[in-house]
C-alpha atoms as a PDB file:
ATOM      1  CA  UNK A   1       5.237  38.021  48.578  1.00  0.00           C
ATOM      2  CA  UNK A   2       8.140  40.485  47.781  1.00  0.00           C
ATOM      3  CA  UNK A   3       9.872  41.690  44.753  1.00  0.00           C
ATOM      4  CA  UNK A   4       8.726  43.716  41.697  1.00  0.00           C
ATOM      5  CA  UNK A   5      10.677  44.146  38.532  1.00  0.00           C
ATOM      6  CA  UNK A   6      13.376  46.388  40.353  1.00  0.00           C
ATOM      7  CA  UNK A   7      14.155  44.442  42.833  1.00  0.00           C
ATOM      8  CA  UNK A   8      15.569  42.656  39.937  1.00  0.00           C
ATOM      9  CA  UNK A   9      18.577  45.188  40.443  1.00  0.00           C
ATOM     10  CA  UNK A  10      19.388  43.345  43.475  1.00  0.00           C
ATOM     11  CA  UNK A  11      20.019  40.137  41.821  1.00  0.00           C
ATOM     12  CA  UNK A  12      22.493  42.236  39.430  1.00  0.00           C
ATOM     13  CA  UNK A  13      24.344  43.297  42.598  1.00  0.00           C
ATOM     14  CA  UNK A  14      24.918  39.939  43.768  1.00  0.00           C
ATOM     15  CA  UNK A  15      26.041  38.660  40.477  1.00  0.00           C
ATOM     16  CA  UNK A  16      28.775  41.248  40.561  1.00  0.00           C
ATOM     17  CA  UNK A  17      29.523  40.280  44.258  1.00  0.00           C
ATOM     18  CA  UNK A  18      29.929  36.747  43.220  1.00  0.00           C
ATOM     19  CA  UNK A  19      32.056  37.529  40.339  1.00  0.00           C
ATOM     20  CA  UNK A  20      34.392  39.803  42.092  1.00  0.00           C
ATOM     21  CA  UNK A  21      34.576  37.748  45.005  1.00  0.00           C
ATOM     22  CA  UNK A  22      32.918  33.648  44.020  1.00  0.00           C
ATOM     23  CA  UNK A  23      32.068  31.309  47.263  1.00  0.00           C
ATOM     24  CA  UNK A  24      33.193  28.152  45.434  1.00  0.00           C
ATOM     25  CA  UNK A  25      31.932  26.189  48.809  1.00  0.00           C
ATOM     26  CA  UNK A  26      28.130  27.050  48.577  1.00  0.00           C
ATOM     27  CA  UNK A  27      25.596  26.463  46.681  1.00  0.00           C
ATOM     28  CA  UNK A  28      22.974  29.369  45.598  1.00  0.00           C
ATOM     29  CA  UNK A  29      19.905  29.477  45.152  1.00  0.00           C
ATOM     30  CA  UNK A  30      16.793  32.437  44.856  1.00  0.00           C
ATOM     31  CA  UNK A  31      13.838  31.702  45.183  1.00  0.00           C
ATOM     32  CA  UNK A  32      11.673  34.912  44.166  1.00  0.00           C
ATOM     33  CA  UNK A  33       7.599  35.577  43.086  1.00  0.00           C
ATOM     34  CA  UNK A  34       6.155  33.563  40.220  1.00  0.00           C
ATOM     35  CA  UNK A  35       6.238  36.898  38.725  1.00  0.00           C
ATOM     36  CA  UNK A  36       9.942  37.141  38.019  1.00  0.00           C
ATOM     37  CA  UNK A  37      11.066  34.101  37.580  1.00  0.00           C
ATOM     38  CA  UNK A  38      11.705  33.787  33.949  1.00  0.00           C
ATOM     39  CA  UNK A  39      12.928  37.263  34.044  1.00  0.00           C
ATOM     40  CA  UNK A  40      15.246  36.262  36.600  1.00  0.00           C
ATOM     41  CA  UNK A  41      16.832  33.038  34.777  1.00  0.00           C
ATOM     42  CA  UNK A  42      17.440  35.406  31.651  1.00  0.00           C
ATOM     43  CA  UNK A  43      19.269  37.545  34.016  1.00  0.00           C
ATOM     44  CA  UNK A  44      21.339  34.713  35.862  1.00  0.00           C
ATOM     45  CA  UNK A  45      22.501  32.875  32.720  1.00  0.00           C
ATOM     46  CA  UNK A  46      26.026  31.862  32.750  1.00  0.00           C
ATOM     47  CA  UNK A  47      26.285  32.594  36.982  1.00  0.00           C
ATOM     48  CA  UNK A  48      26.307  30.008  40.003  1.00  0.00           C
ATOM     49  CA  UNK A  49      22.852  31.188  40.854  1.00  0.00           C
ATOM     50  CA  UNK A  50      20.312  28.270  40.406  1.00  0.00           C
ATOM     51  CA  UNK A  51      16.339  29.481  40.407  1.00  0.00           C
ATOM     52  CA  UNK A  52      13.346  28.637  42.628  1.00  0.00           C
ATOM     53  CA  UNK A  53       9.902  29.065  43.012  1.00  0.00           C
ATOM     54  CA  UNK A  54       7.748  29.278  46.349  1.00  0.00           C
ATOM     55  CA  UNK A  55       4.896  26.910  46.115  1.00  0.00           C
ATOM     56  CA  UNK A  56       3.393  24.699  43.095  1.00  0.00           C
ATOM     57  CA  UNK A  57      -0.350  22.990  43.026  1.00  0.00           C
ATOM     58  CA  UNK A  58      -0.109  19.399  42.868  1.00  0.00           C
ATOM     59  CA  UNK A  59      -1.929  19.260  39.341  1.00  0.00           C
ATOM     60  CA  UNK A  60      -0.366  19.194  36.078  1.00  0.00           C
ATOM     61  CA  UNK A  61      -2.738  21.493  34.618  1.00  0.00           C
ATOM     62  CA  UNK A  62      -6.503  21.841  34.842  1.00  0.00           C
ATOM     63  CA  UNK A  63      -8.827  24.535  36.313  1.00  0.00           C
ATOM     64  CA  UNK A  64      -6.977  25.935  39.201  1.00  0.00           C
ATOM     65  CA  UNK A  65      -7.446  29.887  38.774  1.00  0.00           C
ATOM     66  CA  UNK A  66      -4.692  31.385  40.102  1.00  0.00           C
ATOM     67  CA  UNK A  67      -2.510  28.567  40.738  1.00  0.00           C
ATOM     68  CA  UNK A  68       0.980  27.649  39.074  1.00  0.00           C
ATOM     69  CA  UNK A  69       1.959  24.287  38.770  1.00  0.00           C
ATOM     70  CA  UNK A  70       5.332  22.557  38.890  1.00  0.00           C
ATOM     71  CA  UNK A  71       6.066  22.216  35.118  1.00  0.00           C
ATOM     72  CA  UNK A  72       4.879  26.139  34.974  1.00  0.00           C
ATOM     73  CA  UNK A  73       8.224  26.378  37.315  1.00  0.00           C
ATOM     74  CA  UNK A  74      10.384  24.518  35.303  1.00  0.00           C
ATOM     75  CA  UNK A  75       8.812  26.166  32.166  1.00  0.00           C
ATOM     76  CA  UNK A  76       9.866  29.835  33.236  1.00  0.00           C
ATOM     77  CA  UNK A  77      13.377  28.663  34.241  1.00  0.00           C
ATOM     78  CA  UNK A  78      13.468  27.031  37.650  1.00  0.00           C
ATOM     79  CA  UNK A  79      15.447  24.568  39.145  1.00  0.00           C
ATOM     80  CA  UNK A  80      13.305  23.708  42.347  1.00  0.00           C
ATOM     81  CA  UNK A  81      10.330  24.642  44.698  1.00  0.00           C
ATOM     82  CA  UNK A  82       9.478  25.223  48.183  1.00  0.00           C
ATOM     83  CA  UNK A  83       6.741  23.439  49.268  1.00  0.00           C
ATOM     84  CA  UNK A  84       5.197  23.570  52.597  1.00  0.00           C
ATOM     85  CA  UNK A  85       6.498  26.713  53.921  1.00  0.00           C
ATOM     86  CA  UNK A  86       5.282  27.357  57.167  1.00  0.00           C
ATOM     87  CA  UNK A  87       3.182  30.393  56.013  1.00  0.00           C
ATOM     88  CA  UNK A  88       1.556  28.290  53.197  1.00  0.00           C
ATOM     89  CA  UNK A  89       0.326  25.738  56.044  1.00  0.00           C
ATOM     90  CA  UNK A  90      -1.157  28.428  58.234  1.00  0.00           C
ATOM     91  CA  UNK A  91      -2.816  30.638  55.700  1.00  0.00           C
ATOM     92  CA  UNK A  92      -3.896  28.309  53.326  1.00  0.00           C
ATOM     93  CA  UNK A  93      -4.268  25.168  55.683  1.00  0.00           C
ATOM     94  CA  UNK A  94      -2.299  22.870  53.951  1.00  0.00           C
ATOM     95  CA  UNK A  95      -1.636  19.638  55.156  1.00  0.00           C
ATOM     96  CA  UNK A  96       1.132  17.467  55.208  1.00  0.00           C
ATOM     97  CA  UNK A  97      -0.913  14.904  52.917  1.00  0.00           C
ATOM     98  CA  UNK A  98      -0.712  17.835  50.572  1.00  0.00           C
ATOM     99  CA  UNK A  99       2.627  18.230  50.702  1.00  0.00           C
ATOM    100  CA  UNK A 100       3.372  15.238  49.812  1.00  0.00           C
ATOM    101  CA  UNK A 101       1.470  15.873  47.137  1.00  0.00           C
ATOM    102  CA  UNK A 102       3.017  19.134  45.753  1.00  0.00           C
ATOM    103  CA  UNK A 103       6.901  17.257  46.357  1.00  0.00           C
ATOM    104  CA  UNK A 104       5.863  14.649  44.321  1.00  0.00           C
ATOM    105  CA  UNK A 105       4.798  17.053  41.753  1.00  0.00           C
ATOM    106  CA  UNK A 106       7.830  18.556  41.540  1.00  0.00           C
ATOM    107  CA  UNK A 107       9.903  15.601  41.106  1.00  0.00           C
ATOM    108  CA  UNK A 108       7.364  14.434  38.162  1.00  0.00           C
ATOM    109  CA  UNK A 109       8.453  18.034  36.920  1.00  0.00           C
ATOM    110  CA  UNK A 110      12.057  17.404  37.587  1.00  0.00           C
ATOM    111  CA  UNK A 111      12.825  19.827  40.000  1.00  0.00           C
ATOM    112  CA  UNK A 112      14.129  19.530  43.922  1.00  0.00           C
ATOM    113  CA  UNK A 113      11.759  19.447  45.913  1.00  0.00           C
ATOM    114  CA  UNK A 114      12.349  21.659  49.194  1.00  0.00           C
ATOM    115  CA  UNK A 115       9.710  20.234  52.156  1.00  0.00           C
ATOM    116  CA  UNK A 116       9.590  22.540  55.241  1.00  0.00           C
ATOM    117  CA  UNK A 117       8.946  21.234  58.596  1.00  0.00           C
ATOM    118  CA  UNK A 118       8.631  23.141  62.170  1.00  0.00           C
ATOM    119  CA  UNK A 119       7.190  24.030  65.370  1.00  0.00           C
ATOM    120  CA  UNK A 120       4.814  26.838  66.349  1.00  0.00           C
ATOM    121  CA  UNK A 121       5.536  28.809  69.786  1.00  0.00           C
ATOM    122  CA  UNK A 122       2.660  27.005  71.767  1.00  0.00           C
ATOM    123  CA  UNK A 123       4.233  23.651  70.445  1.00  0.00           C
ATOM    124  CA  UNK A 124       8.002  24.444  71.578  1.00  0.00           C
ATOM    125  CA  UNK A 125       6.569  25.602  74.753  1.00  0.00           C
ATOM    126  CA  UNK A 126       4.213  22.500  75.385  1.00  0.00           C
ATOM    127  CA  UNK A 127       7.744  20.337  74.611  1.00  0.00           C
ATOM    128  CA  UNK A 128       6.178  18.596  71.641  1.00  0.00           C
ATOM    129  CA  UNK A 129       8.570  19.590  69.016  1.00  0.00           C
ATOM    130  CA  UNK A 130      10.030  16.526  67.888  1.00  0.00           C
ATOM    131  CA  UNK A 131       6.528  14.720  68.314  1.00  0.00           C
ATOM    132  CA  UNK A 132       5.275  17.671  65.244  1.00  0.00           C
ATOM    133  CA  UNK A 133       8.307  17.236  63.093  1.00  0.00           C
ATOM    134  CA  UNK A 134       8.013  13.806  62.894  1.00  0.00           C
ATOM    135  CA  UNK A 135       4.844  13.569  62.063  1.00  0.00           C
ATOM    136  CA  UNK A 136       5.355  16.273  59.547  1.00  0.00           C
ATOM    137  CA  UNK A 137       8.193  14.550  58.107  1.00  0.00           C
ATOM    138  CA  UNK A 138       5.683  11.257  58.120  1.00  0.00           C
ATOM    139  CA  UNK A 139       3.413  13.054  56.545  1.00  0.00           C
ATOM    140  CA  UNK A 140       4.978  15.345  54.082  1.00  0.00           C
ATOM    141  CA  UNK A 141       7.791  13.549  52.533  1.00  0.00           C
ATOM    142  CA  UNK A 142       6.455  10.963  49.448  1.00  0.00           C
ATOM    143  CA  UNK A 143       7.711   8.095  49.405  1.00  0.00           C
ATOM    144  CA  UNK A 144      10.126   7.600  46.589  1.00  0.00           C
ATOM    145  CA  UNK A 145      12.741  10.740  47.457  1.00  0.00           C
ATOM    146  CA  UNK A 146      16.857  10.792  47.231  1.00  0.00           C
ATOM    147  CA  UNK A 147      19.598  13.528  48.012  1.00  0.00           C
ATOM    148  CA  UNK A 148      19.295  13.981  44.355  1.00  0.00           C
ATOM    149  CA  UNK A 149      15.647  15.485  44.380  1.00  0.00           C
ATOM    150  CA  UNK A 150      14.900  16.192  47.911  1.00  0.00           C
ATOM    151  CA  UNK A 151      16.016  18.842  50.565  1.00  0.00           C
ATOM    152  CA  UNK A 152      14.314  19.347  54.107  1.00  0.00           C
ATOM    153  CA  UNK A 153      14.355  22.776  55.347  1.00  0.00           C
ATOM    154  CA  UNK A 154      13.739  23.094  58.933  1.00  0.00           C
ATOM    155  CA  UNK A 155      12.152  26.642  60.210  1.00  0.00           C
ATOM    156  CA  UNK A 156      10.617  27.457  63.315  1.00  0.00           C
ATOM    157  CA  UNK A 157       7.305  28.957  62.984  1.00  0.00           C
ATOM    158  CA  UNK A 158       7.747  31.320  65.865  1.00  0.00           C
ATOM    159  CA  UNK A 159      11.596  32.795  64.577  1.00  0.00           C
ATOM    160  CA  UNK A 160      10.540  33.182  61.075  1.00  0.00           C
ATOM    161  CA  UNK A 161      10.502  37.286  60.721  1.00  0.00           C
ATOM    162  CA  UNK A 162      10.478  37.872  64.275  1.00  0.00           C
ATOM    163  CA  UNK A 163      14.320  37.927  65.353  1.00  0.00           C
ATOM    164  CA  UNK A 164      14.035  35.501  67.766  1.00  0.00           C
ATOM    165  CA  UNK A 165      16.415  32.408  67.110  1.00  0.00           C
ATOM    166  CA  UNK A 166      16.412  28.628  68.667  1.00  0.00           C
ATOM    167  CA  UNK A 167      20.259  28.450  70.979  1.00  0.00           C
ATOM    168  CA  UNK A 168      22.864  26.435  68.852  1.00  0.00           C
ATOM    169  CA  UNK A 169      21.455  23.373  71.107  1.00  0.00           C
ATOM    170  CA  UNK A 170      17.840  23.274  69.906  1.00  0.00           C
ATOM    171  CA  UNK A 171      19.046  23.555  65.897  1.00  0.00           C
ATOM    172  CA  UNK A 172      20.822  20.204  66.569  1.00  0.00           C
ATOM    173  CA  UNK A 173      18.490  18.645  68.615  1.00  0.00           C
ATOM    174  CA  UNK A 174      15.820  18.847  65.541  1.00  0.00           C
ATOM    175  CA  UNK A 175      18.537  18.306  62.798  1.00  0.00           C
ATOM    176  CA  UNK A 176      20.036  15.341  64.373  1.00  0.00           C
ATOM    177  CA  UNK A 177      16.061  14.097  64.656  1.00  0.00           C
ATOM    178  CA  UNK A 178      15.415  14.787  61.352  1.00  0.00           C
ATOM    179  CA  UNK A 179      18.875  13.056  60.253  1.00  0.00           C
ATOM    180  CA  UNK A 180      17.443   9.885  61.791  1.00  0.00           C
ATOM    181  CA  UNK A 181      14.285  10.139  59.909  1.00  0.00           C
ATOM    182  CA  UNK A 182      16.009  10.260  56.843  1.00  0.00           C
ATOM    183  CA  UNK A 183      18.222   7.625  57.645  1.00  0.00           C
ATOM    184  CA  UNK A 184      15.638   5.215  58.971  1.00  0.00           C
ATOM    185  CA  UNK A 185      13.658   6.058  55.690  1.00  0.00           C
ATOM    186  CA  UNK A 186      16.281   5.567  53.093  1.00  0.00           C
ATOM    187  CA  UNK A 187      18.824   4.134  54.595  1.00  0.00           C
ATOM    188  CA  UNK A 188      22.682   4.751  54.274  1.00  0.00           C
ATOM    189  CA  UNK A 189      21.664   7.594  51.868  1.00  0.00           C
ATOM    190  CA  UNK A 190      19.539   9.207  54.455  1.00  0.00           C
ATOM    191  CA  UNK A 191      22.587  10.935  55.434  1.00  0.00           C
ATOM    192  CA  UNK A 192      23.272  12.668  51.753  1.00  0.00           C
ATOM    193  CA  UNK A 193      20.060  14.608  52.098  1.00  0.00           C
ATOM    194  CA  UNK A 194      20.554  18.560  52.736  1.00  0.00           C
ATOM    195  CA  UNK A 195      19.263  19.975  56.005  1.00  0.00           C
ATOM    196  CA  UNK A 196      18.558  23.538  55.658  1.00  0.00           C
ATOM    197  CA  UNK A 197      17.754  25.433  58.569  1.00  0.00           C
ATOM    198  CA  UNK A 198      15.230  28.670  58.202  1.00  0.00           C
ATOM    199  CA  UNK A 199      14.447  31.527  60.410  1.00  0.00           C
ATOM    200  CA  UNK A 200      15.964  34.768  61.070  1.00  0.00           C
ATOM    201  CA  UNK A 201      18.604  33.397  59.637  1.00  0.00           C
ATOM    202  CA  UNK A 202      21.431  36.954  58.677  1.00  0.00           C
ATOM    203  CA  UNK A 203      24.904  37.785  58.590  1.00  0.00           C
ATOM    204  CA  UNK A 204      25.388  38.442  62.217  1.00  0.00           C
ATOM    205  CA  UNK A 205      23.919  35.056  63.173  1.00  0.00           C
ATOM    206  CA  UNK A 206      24.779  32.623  60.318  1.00  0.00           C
ATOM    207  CA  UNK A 207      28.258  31.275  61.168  1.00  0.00           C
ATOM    208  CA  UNK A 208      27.010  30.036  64.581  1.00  0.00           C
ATOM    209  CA  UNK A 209      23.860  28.594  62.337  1.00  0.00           C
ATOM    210  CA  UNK A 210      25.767  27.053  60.156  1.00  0.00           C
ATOM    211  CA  UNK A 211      28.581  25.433  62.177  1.00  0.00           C
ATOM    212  CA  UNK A 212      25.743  23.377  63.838  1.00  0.00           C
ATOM    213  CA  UNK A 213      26.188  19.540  63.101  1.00  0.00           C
ATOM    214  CA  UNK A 214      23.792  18.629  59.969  1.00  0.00           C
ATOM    215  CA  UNK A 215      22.975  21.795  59.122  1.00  0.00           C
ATOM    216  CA  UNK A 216      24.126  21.993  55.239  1.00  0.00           C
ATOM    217  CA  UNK A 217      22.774  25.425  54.897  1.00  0.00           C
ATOM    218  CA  UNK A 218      20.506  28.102  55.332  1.00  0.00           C
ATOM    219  CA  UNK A 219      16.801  29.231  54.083  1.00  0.00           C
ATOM    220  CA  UNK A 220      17.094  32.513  54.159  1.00  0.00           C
ATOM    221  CA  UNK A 221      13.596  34.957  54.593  1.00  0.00           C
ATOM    222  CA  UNK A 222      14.407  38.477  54.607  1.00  0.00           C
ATOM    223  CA  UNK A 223      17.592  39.024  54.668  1.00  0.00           C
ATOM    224  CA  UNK A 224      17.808  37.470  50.934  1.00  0.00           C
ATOM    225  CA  UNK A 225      15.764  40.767  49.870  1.00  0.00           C
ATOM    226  CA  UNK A 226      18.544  42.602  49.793  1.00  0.00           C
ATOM    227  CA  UNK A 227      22.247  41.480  47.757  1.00  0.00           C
ATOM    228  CA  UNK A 228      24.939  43.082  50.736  1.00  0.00           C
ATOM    229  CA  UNK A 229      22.665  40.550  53.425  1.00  0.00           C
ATOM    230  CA  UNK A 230      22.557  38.047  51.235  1.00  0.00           C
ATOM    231  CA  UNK A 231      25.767  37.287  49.955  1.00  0.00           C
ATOM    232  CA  UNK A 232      26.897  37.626  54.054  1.00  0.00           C
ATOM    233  CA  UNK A 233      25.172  34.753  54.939  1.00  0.00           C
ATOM    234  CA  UNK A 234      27.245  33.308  51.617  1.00  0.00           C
ATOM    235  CA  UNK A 235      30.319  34.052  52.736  1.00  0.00           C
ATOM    236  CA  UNK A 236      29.736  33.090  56.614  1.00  0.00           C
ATOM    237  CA  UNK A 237      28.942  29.246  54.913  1.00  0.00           C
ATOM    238  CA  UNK A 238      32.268  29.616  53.215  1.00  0.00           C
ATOM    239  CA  UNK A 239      34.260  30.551  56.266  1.00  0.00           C
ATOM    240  CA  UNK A 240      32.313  27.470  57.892  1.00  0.00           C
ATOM    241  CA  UNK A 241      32.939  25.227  55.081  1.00  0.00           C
END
């Protein structure tokens, strides 16, 4: 919940960055408020900057006051959605059957459909990580999904704004679970799906991130607020890449 109509400026900046100095090895994406989206794709036309929006109900349309559905996304310009970022599920409750739910809505929209998974502090602690990731991934991915129309973001609950980062170790540990989910699910295509990983992810840290085995990229929290941070992390992935 950040970004009025001049933090617009900041998507200017990084346009210019990307111009003057293109990472031809990444992939980028924004994904601001509801609010600026259309705004935003008016402004991006003709760049390498694709568009996203942070949540979706699972409804086509009907009386949900307040809500914004998938093909509202698409509608104002977007390319994907996040659904089932770790501060949707714990302010708003939302379970994984849910989440399901809102991915499959975005695919009936045609948009990728980004599905967050992770761990709380008390769960990492209690060594039950993998146990909640699978079950989130069991219970949050629908079933018809491909590399095409699917990305998994991975983001520890307890790093996300707080500084504090898993060691090198425990990012692989989860990816290389979470590769085996996919690949047990889909099969030989399993391995196409993107891996992002998410939390306190900036400049300073993001080469180590990213050089982790199946990680394919980063979802970045604050440090995307502001174009310099941002476009870092961008060219850390394509010193990595």
């Amino acid at each position: 919940m950040n970004g009025l109509e001049t933090s617009l400026a900041e998507l200017t900046a990084l346009g210019k960055k990307l111009k003057d100095e293109p990472i031809d090895e990444a992939d980028i994406m924004i994904c601001p408020p509801s609010t600026l989206i259309a705004r935003a794709h008016d402004m991006l036309a003709g760049t390498a900057i694709a568009l996203g929006g942070q949540d979706c109900h699972a409804a086509e349309s009907g009386a949900h006051t307040g809500d914004i559905s998938a093909e509202m996304l698409a509608d104002a310009g977007a390319d994907a959605v996040i659904v089932g970022h770790s501060e949707r599920r714990a302010d708003h409750g939302e379970t994984d059957a849910l989440i399901a739910e809102k991915a499959a809505a975005a695919h009936r929209a045609g948009l990728v459909a980004i599905i967050c998974v992770g761990e709380t502090e008390q769960e990492r602690r209690d060594g039950i990580t993998l146990a909640i990731i699978g079950k989130q991934l069991e219970g949050s991915l629908p079933d018809d999904i491909d590399a095409e129309d699917t990305v998994i973001a991975y983001e520890p609950v307890w790093a996300i704004g707080t500084g504090l980062t898993p060691t090198p170790e425990d990012v692989a540990e989860v990816h290389r679970f979470i590769r085996g989910h996919l690949t047990e699910k889909l099969g030989e295509s399993g391995e196409s799906v993107r891996i992002l990983y998410g939390g306190s992810v900036k400049p300073s840290n993001a080469a180590e991130l990213l050089a982790v085995p199946d990680v394919n990229g980063a979802l970045v929290g604050g440090a995307s607020l502001k174009a310099d941070d941002f476009y870092g992390i961008l060219a850390t992935y394509g010193k990595n890449s």
